[in-house]
Protein backbone atom coordinates (compact mmCIF):
# COMPACT_ATOMS: atom_id res chain seq x y z
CA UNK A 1 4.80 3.02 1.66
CA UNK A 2 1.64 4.92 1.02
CA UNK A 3 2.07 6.99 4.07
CA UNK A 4 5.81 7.68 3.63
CA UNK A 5 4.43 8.99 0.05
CA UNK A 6 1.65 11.09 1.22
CA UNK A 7 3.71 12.72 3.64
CA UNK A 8 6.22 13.54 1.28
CA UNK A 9 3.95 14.61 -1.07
CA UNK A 10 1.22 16.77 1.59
CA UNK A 11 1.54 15.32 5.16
CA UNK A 12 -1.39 16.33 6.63
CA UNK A 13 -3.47 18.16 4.06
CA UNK A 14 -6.69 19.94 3.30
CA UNK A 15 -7.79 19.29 -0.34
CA UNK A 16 -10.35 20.10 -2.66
CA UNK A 17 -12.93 17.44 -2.53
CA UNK A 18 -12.00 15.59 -5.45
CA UNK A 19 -15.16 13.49 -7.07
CA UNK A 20 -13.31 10.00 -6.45
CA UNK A 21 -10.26 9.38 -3.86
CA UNK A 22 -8.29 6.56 -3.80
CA UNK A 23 -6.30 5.74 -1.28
CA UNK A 24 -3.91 2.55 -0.88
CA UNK A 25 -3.86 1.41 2.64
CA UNK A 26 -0.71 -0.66 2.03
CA UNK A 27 0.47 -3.49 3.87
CA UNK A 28 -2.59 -4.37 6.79
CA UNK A 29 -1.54 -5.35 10.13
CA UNK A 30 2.61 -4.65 9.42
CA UNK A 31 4.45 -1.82 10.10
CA UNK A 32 5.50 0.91 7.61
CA UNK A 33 8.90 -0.45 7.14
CA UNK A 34 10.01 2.45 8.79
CA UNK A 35 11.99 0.94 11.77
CA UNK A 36 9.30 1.47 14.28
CA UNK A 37 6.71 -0.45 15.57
CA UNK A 38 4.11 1.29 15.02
CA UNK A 39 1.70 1.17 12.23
CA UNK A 40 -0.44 3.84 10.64
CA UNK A 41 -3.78 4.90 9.60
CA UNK A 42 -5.32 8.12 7.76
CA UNK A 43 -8.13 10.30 9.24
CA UNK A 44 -10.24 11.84 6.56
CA UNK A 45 -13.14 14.34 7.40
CA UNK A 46 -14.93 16.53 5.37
CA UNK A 47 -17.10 19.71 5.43
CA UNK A 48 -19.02 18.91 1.58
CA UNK A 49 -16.01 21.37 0.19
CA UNK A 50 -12.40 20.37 1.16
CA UNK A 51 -11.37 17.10 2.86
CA UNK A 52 -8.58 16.81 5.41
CA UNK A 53 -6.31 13.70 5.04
CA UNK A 54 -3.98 13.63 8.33
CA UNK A 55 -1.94 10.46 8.73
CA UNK A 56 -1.98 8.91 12.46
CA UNK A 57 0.16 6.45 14.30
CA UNK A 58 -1.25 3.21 15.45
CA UNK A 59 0.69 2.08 19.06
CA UNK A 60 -0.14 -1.22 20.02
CA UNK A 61 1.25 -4.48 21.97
CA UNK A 62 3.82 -5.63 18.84
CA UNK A 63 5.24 -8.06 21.84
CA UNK A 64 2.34 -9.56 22.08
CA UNK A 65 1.14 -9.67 18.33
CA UNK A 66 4.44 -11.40 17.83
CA UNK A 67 4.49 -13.94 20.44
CA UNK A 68 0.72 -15.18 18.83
CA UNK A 69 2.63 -15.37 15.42
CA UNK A 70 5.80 -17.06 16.75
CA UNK A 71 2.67 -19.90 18.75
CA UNK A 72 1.40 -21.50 15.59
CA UNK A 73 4.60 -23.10 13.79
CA UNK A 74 2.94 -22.60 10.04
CA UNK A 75 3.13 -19.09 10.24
CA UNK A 76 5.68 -17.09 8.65
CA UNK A 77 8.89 -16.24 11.05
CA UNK A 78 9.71 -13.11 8.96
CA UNK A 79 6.24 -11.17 10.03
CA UNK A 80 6.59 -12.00 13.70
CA UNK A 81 10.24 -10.08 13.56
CA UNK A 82 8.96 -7.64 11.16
CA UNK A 83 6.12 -6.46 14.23
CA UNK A 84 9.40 -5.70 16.10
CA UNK A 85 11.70 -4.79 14.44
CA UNK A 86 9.06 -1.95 11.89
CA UNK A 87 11.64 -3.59 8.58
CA UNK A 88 9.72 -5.57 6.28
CA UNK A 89 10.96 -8.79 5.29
CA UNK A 90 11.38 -9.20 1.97
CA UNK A 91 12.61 -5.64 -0.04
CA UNK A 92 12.82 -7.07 -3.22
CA UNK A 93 9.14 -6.65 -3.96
CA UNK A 94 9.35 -2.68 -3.06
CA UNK A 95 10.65 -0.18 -6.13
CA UNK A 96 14.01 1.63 -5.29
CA UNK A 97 13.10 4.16 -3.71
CA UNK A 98 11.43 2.44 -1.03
CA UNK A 99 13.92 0.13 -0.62
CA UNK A 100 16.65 2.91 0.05
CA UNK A 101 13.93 4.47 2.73
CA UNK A 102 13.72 1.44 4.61
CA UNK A 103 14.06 2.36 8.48
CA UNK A 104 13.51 6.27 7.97
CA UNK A 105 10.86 6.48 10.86
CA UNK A 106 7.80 8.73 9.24
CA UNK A 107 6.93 11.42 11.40
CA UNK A 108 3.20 12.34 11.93
């Protein structure tokens, strides 16, 4: 979600180096509810004046990742699909807005 909203609000971006930055990483090791399988992390470099934020997709084997989570029977069913399919599992947690973005692949 944080990546849908930074894109939306500056995709990639050069900023004035604010004095504190936070930024929300979101959901670790699951996709961006996007539909795709990829996930997503942000780049952030700096020359002591502005600082560049550029979002970059994360390709990796989601297969594979899925199989290990499908191997150990305790494990939760609904993150194994969710590596494959790029939809979250439960929506209900997410505000609106989110919810009616679900499977809108973010671009980088």
């Amino acid at each position: 979600p944080f990546a849908r909203q930074l894109r939306r609000s500056f995709g990639a971006a050069v900023l004035r180096a604010p004095a504190r930055l936070w930024i929300n990483a979101g959901v670790i090791g699951m996709p961006a509810n996007d539909g795709t399988e990829r996930g997503w992390c942000m780049v952030l470099s700096s020359n002591g004046t502005t600082l560049r934020v550029a979002q970059r997709a994360l390709h990796y084997n989601s297969s594979g990742a899925s199989q290990a989570i499908f191997a150990v029977p305790h494990l939760v069913r609904g993150y194994a699909d969710s590596l494959l399919s790029g939809i979250w599992p439960s929506h209900d947690v997410l505000p609106l807005e989110e919810q009616m973005a679900t499977g809108e692949p973010i671009q980088e």
